[in-house]
Protein backbone atom coordinates (compact mmCIF):
# COMPACT_ATOMS: atom_id res chain seq x y z
CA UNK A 1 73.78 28.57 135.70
CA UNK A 2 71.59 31.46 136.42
CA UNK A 3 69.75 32.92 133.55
CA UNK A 4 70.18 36.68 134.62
CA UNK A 5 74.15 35.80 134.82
CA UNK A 6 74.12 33.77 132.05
CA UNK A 7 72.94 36.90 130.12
CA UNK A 8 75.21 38.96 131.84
CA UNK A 9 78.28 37.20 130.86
CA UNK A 10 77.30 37.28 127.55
CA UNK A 11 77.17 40.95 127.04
CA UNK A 12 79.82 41.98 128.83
CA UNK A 13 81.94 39.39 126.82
CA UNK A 14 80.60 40.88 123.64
CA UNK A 15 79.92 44.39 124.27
CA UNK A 16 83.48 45.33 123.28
CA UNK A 17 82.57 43.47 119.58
CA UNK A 18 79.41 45.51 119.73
CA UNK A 19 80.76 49.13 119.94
CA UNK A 20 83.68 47.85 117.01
CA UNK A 21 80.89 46.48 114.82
CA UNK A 22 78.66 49.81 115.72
CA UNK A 23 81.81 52.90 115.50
CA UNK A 24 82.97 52.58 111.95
CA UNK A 25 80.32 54.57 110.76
CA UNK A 26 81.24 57.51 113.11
CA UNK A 27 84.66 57.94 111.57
CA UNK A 28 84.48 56.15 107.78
CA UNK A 29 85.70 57.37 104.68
CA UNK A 30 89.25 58.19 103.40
CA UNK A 31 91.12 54.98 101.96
CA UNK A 32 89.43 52.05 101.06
CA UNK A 33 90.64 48.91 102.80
CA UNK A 34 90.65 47.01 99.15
CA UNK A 35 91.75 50.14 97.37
CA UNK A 36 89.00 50.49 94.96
CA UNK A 37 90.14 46.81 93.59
CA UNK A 38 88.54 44.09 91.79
CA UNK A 39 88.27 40.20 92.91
CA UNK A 40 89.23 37.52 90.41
CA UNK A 41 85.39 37.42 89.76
CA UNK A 42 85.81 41.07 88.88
CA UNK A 43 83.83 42.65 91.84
CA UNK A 44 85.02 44.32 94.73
CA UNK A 45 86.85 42.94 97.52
CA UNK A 46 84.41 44.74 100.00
CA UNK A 47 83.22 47.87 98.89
CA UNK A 48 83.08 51.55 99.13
CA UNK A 49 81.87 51.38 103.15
CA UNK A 50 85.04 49.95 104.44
CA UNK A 51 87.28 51.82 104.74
CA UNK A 52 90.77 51.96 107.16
CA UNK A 53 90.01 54.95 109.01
CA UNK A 54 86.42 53.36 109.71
CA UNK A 55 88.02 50.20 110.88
CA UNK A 56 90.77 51.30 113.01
CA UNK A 57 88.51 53.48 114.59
CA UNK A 58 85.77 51.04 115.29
CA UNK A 59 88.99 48.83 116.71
CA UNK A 60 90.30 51.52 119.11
CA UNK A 61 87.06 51.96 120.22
CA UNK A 62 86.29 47.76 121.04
CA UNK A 63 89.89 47.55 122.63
CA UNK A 64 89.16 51.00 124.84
CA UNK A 65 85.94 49.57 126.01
CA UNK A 66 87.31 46.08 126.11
CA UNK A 67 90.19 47.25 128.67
CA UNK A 68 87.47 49.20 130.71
CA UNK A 69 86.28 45.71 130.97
CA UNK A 70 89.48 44.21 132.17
CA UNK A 71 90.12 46.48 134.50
CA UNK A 72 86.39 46.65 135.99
CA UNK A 73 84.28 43.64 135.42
CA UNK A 74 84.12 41.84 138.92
CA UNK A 75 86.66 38.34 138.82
CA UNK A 76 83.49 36.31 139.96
CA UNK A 77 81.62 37.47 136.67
CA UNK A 78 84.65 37.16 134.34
CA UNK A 79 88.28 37.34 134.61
CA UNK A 80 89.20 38.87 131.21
CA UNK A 81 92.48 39.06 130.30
CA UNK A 82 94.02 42.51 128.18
CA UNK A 83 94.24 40.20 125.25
CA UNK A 84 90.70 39.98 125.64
CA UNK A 85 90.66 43.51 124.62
CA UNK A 86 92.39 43.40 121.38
CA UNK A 87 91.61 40.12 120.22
CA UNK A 88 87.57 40.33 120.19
CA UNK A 89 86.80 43.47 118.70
CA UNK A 90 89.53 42.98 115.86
CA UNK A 91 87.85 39.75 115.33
CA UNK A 92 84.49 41.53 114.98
CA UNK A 93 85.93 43.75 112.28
CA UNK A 94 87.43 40.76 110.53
CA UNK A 95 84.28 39.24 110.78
CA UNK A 96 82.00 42.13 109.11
CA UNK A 97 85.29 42.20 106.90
CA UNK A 98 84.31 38.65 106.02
CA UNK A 99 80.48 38.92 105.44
CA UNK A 100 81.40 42.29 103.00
CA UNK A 101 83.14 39.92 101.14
CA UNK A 102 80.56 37.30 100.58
CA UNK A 103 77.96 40.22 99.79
CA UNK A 104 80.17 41.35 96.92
CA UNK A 105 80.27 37.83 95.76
CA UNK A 106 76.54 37.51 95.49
CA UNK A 107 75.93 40.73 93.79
CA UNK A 108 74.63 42.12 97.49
CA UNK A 109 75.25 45.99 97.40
CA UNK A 110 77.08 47.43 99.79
CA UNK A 111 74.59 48.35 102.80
CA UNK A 112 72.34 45.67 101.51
CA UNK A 113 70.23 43.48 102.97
CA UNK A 114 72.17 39.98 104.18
CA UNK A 115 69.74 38.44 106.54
CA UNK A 116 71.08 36.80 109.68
CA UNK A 117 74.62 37.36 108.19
CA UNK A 118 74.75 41.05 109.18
CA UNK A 119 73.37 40.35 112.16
CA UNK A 120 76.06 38.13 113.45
CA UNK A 121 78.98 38.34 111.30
CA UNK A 122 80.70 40.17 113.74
CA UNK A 123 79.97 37.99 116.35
CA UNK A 124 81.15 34.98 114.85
CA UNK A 125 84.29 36.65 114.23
CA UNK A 126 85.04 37.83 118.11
CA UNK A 127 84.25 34.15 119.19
CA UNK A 128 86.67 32.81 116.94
CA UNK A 129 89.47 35.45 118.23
CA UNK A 130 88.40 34.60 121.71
CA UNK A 131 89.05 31.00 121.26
CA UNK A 132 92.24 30.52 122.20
CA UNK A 133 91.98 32.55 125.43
CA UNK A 134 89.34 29.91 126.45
CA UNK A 135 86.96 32.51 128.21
CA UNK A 136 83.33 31.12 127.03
CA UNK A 137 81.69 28.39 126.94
CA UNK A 138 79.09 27.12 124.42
CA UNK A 139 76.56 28.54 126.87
CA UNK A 140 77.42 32.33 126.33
CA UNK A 141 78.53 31.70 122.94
CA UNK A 142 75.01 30.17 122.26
CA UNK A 143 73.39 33.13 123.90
CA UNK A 144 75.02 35.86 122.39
CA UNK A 145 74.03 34.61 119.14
CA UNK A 146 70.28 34.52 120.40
CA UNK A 147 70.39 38.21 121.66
CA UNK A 148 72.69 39.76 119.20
CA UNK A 149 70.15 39.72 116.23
CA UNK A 150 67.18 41.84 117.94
CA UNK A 151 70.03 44.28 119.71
CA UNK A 152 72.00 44.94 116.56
CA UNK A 153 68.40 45.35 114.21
CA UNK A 154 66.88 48.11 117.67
CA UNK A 155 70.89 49.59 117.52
CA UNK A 156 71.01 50.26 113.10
CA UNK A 157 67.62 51.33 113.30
CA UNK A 158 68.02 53.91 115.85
CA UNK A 159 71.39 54.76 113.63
CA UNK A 160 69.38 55.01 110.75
CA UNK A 161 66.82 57.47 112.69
CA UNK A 162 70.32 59.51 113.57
CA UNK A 163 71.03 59.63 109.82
CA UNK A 164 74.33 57.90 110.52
CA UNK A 165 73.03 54.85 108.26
CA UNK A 166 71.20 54.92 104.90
CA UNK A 167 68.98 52.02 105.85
CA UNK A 168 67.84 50.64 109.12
CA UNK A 169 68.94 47.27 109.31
């Protein structure tokens, strides 16, 4: 397979991920998605960043871009189908969801530092909701993971120059 393709593919599959993981931010606050509750450890669930207006937002705006997609990516690049659309930026959400969790669990504050984790949390989690619509193979999955770090560190850091984030990763 072609590089340049190969690279293609592989963010035009996640791009719809990458504005869900990126939009939160633009629309946050209001209700907490754990409702200010406790774990069984006694911490959080996630924290006071994620919120339900944040993440229904950052969904609507995956699934808009992600049926953009559907309707305009070329068959011969992808053929993606509107499930596509919902599935992979819900599972980015779920995924950052996910990685929240663990960062409460190991005392991480909210908008700390996770290395690699916040990096691809949210990719791991629209590959897994993409599974079952068997669209990539390990190929793209494998190159996605190798371009999302340095894209999502260039993306916070301009958001943190916009003083729409408090720190730049």
């Amino acid at each position: 397979m072609d590089v340049t393709l190969l690279i293609i593919q592989a963010v035009l599959f996640i791009f719809p991920a990458y504005c869900a993981n990126a939009t939160p931010v633009l629309a946050g606050g209001g209700t907490k998605i754990d409702f200010g509750k406790n774990f069984i450890d006694g911490k959080r669930l996630f924290g006071n960043n994620k919120t339900f207006r944040g993440f229904f937002f950052g969904w609507l705006v995956g699934l808009s871009v992600g049926l953009v997609e559907c309707y305009f990516v070329p068959a011969n690049i992808f053929s993606l189908p509107i499930l596509f659309a919902v599935l992979t930026p819900f599972g980015a959400l779920l995924g950052d969801l996910t990685a929240a969790f663990l960062k409460r669990r190991l005392d991480i504050a909210p908008g700390g530092l996770f290395p690699i984790v916040d990096q691809i949390d949210f990719v791991i989690g629209a590959i897994i909701f993409s599974l079952p619509l068997l669209l990539i193979d390990w190929k793209i999955a494998v190159t996605i993971l190798l371009i999302t770090p340095p894209i999502h560190l260039f993306t916070n850091f301009c958001a943190y120059k916009l003083k729409l984030k408090k720190h730049p990763w």
